[in-house]
N, C-alpha and C. Protein backbone atom coordinates (compact mmCIF):
# COMPACT_ATOMS: atom_id res chain seq x y z
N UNK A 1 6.04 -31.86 -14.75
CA UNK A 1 5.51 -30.68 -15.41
C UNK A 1 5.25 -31.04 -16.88
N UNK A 2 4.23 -30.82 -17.61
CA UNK A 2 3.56 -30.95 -18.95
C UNK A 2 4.47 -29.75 -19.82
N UNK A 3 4.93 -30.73 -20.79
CA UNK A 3 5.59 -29.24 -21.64
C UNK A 3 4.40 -28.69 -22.46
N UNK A 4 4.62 -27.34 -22.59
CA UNK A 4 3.79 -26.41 -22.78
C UNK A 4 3.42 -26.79 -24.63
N UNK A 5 4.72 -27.60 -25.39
CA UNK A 5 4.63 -27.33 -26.32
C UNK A 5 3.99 -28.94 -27.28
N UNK A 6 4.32 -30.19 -26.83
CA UNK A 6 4.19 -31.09 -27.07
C UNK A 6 3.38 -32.22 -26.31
N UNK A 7 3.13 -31.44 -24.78
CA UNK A 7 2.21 -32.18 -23.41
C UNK A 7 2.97 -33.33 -23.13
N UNK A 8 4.18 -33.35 -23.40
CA UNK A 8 4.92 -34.62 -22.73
C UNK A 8 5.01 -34.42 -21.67
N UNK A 9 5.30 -35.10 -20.18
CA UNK A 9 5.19 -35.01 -18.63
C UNK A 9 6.39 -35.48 -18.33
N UNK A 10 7.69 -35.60 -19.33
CA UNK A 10 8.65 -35.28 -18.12
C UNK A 10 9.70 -34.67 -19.17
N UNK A 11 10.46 -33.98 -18.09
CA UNK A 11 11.55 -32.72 -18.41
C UNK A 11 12.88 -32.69 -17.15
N UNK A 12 13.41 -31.76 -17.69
CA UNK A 12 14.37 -31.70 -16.84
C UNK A 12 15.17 -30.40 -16.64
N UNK A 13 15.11 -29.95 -14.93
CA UNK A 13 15.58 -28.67 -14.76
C UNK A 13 16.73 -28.45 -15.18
N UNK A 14 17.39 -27.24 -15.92
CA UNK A 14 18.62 -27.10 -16.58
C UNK A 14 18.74 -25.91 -15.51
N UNK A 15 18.00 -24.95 -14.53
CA UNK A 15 18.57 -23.76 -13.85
C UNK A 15 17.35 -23.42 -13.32
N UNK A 16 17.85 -23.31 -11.52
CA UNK A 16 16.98 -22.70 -10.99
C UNK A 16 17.18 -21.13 -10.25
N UNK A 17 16.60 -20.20 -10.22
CA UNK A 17 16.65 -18.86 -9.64
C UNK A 17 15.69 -18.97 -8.60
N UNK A 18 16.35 -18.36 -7.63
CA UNK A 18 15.32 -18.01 -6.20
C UNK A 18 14.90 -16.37 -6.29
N UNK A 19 14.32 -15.93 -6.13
CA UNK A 19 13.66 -14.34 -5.95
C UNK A 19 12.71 -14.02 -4.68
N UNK A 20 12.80 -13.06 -4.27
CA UNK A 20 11.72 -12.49 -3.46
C UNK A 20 12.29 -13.44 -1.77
N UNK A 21 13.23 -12.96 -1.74
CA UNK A 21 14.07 -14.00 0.00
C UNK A 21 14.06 -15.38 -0.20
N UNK A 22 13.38 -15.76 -1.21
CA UNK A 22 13.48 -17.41 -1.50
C UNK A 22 12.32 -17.80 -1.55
N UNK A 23 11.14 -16.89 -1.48
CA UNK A 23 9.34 -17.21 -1.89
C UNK A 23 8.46 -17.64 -3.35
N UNK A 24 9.91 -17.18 -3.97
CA UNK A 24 9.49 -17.72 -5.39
C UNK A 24 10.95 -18.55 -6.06
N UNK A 25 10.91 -19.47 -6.61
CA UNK A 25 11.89 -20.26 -7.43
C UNK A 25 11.01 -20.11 -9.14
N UNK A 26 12.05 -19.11 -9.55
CA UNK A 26 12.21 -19.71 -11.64
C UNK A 26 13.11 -21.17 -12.20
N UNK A 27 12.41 -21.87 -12.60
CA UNK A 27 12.86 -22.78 -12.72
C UNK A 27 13.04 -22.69 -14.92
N UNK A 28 14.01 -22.91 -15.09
CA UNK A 28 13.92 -23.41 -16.45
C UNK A 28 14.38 -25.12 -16.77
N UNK A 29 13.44 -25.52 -17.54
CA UNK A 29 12.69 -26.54 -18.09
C UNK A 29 13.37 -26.76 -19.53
N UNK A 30 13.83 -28.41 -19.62
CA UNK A 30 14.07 -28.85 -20.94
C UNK A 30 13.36 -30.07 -21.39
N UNK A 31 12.28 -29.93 -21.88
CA UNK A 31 11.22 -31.32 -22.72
C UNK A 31 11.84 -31.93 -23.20
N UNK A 32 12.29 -33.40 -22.29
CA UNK A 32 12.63 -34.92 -22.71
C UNK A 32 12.42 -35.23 -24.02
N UNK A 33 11.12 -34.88 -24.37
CA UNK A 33 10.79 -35.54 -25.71
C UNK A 33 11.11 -34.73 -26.85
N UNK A 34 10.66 -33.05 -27.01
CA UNK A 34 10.70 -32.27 -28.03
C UNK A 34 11.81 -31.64 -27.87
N UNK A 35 12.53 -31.37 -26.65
CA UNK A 35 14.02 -30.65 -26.68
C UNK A 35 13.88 -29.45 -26.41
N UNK A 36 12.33 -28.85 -26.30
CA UNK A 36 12.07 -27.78 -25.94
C UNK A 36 12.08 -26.86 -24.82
N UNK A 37 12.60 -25.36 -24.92
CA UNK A 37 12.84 -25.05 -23.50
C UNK A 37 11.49 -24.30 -23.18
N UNK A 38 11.55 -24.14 -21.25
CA UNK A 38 10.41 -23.66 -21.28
C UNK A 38 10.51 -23.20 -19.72
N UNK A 39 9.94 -22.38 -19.20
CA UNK A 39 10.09 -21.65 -17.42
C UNK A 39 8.72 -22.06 -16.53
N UNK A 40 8.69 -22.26 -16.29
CA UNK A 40 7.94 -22.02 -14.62
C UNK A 40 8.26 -21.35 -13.45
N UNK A 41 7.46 -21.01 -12.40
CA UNK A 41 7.53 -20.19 -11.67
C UNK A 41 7.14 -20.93 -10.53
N UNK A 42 7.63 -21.12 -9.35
CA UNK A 42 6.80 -21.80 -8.46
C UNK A 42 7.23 -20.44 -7.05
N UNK A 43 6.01 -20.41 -6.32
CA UNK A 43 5.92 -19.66 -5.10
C UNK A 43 5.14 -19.86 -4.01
N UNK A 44 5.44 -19.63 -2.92
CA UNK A 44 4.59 -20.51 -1.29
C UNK A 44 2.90 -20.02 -1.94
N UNK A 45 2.66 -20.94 -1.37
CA UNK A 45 1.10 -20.24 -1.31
C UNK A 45 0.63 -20.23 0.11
N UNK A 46 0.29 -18.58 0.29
CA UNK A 46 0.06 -17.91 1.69
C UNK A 46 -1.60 -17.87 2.15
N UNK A 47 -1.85 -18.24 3.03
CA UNK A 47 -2.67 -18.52 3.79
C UNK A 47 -3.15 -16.59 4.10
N UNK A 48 -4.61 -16.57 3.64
CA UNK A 48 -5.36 -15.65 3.45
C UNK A 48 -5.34 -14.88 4.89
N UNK A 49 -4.86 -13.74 5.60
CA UNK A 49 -4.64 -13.27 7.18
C UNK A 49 -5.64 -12.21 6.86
N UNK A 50 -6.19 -11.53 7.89
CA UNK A 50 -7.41 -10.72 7.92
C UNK A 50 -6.53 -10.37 8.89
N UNK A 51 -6.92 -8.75 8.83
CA UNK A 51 -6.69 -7.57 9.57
C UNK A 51 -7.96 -7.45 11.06
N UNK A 52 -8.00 -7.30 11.98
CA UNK A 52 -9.07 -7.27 12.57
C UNK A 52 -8.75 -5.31 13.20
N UNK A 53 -9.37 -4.46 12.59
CA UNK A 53 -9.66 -3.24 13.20
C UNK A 53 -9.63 -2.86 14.28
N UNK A 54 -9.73 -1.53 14.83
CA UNK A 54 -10.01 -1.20 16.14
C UNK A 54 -11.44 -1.03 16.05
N UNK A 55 -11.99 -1.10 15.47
CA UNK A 55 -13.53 -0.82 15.51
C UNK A 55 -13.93 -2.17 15.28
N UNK A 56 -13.21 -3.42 14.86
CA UNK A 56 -13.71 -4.83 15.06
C UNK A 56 -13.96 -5.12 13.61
N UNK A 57 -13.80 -4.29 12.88
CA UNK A 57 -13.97 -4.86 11.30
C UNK A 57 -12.74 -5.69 10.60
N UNK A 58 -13.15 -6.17 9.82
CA UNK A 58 -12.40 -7.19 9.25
C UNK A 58 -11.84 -7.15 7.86
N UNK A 59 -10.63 -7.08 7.34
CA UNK A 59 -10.49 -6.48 6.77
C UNK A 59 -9.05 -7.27 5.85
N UNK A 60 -8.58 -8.21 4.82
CA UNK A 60 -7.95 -9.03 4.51
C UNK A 60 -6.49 -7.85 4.38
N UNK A 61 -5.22 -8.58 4.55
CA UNK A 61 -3.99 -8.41 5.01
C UNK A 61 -3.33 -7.24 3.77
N UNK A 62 -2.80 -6.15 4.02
CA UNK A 62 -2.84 -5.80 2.49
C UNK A 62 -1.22 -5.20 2.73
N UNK A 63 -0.39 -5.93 1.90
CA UNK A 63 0.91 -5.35 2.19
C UNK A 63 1.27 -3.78 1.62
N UNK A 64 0.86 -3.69 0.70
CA UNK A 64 0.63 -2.03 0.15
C UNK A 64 0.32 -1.36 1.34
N UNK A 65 -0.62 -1.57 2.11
CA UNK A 65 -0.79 -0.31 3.12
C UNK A 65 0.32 -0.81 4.18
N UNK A 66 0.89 -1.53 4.20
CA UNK A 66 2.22 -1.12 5.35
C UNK A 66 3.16 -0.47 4.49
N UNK A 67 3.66 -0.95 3.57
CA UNK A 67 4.38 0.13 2.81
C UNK A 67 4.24 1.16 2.53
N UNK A 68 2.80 1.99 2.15
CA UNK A 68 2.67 2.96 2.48
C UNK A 68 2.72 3.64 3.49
N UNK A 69 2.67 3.31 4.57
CA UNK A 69 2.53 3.99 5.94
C UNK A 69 4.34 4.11 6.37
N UNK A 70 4.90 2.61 6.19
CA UNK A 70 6.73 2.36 6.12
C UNK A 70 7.04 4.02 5.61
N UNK A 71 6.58 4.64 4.39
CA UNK A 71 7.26 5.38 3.41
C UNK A 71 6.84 6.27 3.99
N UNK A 72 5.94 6.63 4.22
CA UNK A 72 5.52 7.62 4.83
C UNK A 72 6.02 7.97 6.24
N UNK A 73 6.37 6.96 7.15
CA UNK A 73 6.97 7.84 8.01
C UNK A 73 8.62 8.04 8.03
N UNK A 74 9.08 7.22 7.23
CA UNK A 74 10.62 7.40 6.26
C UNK A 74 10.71 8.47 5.37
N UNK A 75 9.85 8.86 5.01
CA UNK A 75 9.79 10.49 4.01
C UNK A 75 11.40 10.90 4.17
N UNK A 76 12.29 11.18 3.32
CA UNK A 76 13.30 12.50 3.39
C UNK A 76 14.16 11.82 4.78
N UNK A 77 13.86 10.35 4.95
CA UNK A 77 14.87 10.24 6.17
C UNK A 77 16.16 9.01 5.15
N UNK A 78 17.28 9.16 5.78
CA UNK A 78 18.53 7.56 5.54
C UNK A 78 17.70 6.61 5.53
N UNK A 79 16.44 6.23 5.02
CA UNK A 79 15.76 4.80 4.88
C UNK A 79 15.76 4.33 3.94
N UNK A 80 16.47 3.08 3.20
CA UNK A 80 16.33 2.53 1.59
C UNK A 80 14.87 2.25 1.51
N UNK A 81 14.36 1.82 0.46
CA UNK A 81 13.00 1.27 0.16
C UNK A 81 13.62 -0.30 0.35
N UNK A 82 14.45 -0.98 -0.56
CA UNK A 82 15.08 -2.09 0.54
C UNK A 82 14.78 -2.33 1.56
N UNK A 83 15.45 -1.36 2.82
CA UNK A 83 15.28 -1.74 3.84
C UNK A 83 13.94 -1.88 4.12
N UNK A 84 12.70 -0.94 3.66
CA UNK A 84 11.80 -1.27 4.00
C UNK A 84 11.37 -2.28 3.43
N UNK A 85 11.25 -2.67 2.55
CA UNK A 85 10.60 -3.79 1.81
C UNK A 85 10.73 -5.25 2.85
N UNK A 86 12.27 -5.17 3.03
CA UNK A 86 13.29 -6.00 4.42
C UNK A 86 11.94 -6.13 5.46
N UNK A 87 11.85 -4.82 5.88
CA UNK A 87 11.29 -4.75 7.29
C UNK A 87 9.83 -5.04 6.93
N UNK A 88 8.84 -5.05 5.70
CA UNK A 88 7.49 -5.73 5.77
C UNK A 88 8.01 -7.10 5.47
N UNK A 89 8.67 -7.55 4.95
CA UNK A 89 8.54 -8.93 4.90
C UNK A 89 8.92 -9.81 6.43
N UNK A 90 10.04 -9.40 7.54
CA UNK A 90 9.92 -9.41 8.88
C UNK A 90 8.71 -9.57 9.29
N UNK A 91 8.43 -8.42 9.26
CA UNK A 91 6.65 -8.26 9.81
C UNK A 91 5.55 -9.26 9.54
N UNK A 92 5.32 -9.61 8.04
CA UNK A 92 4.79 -10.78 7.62
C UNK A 92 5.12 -11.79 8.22
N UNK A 93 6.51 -12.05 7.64
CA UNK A 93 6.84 -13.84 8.89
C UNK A 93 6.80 -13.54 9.93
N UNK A 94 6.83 -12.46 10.73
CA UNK A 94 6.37 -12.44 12.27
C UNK A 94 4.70 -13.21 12.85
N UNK A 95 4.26 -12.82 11.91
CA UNK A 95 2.80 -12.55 11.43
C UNK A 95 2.36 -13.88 11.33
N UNK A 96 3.00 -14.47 10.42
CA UNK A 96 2.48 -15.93 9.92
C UNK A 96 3.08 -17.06 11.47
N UNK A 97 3.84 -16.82 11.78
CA UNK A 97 3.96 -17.40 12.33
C UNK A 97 3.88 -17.70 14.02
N UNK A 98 2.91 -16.12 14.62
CA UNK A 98 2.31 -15.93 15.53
C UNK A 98 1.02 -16.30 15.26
N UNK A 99 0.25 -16.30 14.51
CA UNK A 99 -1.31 -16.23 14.27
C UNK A 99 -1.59 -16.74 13.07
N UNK A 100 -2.71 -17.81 13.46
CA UNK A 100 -3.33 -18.60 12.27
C UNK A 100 -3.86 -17.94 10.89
N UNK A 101 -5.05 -17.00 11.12
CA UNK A 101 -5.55 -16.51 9.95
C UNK A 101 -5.92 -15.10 10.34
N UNK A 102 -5.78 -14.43 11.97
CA UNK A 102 -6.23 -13.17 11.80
C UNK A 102 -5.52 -12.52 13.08
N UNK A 103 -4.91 -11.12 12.81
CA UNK A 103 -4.48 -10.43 13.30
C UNK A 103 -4.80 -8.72 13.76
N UNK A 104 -4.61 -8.39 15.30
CA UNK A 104 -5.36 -6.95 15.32
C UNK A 104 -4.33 -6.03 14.78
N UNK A 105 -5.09 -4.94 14.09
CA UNK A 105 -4.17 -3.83 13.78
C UNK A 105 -3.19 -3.37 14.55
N UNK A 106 -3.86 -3.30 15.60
CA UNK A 106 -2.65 -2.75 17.20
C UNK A 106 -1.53 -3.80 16.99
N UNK A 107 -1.30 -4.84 17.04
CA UNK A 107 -0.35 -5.86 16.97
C UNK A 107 0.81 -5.26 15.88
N UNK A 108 -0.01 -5.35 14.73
CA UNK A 108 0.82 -4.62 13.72
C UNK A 108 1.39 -3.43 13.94
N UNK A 109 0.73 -2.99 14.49
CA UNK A 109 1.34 -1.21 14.59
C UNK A 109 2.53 -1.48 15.94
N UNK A 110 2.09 -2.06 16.95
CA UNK A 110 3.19 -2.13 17.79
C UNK A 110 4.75 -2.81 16.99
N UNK A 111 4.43 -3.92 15.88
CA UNK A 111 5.25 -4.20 15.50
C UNK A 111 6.34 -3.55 14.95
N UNK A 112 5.65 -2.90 14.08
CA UNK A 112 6.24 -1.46 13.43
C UNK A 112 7.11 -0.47 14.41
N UNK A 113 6.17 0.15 14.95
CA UNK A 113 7.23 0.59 16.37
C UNK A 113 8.47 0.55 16.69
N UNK A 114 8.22 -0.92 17.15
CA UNK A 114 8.86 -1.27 18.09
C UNK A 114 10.23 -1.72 16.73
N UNK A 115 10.33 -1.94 15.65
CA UNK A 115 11.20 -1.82 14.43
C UNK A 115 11.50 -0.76 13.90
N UNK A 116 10.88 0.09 13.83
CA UNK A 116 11.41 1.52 13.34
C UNK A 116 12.10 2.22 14.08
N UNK A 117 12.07 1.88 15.45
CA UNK A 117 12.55 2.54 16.48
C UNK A 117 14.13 2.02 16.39
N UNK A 118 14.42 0.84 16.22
CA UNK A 118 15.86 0.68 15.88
C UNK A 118 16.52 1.15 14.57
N UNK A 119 15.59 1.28 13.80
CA UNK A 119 16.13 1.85 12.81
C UNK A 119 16.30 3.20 12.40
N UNK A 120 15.30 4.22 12.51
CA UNK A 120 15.25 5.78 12.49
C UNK A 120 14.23 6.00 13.31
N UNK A 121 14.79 6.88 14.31
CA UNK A 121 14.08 7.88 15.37
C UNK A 121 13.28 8.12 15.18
N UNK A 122 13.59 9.41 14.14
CA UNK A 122 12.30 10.45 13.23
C UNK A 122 11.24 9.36 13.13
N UNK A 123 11.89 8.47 12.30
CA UNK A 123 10.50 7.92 11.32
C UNK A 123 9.78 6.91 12.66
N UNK A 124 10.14 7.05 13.50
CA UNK A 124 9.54 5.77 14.72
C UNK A 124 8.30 7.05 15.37
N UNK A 125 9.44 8.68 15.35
CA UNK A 125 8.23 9.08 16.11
C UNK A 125 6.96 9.66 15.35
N UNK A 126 7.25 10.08 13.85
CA UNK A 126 6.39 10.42 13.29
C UNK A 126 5.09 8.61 12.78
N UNK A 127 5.49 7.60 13.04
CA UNK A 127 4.94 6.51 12.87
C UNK A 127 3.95 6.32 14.05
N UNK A 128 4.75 6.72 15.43
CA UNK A 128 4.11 6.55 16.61
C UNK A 128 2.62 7.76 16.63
N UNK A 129 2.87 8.98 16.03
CA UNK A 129 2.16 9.99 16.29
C UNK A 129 1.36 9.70 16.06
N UNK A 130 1.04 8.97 14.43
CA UNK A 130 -0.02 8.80 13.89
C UNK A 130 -0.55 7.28 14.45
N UNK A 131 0.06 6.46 14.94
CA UNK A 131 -0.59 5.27 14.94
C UNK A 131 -1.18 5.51 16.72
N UNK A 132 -0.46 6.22 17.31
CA UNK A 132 -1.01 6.05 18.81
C UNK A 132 -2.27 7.69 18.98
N UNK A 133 -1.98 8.39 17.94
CA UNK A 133 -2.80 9.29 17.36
C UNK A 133 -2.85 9.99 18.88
N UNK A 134 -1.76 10.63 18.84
CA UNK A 134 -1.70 11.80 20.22
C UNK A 134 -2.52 12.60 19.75
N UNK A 135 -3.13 13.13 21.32
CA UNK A 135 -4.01 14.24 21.70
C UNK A 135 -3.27 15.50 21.72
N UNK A 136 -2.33 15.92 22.02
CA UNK A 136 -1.57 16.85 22.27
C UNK A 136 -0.07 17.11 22.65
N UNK A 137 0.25 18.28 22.30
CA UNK A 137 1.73 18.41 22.31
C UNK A 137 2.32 17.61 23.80
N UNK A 138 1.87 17.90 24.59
CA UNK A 138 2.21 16.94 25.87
C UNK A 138 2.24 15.37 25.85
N UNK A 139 1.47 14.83 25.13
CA UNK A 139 1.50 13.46 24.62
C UNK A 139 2.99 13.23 23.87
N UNK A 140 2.95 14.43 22.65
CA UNK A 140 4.07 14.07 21.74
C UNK A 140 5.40 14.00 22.63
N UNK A 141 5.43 14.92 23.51
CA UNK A 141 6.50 15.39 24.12
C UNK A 141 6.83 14.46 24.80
N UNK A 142 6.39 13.91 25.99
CA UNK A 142 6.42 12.84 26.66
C UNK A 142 7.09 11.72 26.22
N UNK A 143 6.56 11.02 24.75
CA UNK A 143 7.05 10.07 24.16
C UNK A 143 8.59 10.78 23.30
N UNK A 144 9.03 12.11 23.19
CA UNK A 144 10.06 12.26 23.14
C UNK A 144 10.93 12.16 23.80
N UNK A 145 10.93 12.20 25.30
CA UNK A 145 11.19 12.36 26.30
C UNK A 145 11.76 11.04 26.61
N UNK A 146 10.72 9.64 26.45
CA UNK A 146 11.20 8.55 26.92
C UNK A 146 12.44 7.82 25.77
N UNK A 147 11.99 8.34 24.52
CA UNK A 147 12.83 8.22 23.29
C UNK A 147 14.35 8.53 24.09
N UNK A 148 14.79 9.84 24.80
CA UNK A 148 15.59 10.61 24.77
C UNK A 148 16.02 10.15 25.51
N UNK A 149 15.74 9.35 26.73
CA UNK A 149 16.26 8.77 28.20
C UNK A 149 16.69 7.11 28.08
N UNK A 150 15.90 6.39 26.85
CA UNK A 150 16.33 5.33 26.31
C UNK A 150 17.23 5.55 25.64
């Protein structure tokens, strides 16, 4: 690493921090030559995943909208934002490591599901409503039903 302050090329780590499950390392830096301290940041670099639609559009991976949707069907329920944060990053390495560069929405949404469901009821069935987008109270009911017998 080039120190920032003198461009000498070698140094030496005095402390490293891991953050984000271990996706990013802070590293602090001491310049061999000038004595100077200094940080870097190093983090994976992720391979660009596209969303593929139900209508077939294409659409690049956007973790904000699972979290939004996470929160949304956790509203007012025992769910940390933690835990959710926990449960998109699951989802991601599920993700990366089923499929090269593109994934269908349905995949995702089953994923979700089929995770929320161990974790809060509510939020599995209000997740399910909207993602399997019931026709009617008989739909909803039904899938309460199998909820209730599992």
């Amino acid at each position: 690493m080039r120190c920032p302050f003198c461009a000498h090329d070698e140094d030496k780590v005095v402390d490293s921090r891991s953050r984000e499950d271990g996706r990013v390392v802070r590293r602090r830096r001491l310049c061999l030559a000038c004595g100077q301290r200094f940080s870097t940041i190093e983090e994976i670099e992720d391979k660009t995943l596209y969303v593929i639609k139900s209508d077939n559009r294409r659409e690049e991976y956007d973790r904000n909208k699972l979290m939004r949707g996470l929160k949304i069907a956790c509203s007012k329920r025992p769910v940390s934002i933690e835990r959710l944060e926990q449960l998109a990053t699951e989802i991601e390495i599920s993700i990366q490591a089923e499929f090269v560069k593109e994934v269908r929405s349905r995949k995702i949404g089953e994923m979700v599901s089929r995770r929320l469901r161990e974790i809060d009821e509510v939020a599995y069935v209000r997740f399910a409503s909207v993602y399997r987008n019931f026709k009617d109270k008989d739909e909803f009911l039904k899938e309460l039903n199998e909820l209730k017998t599992n």
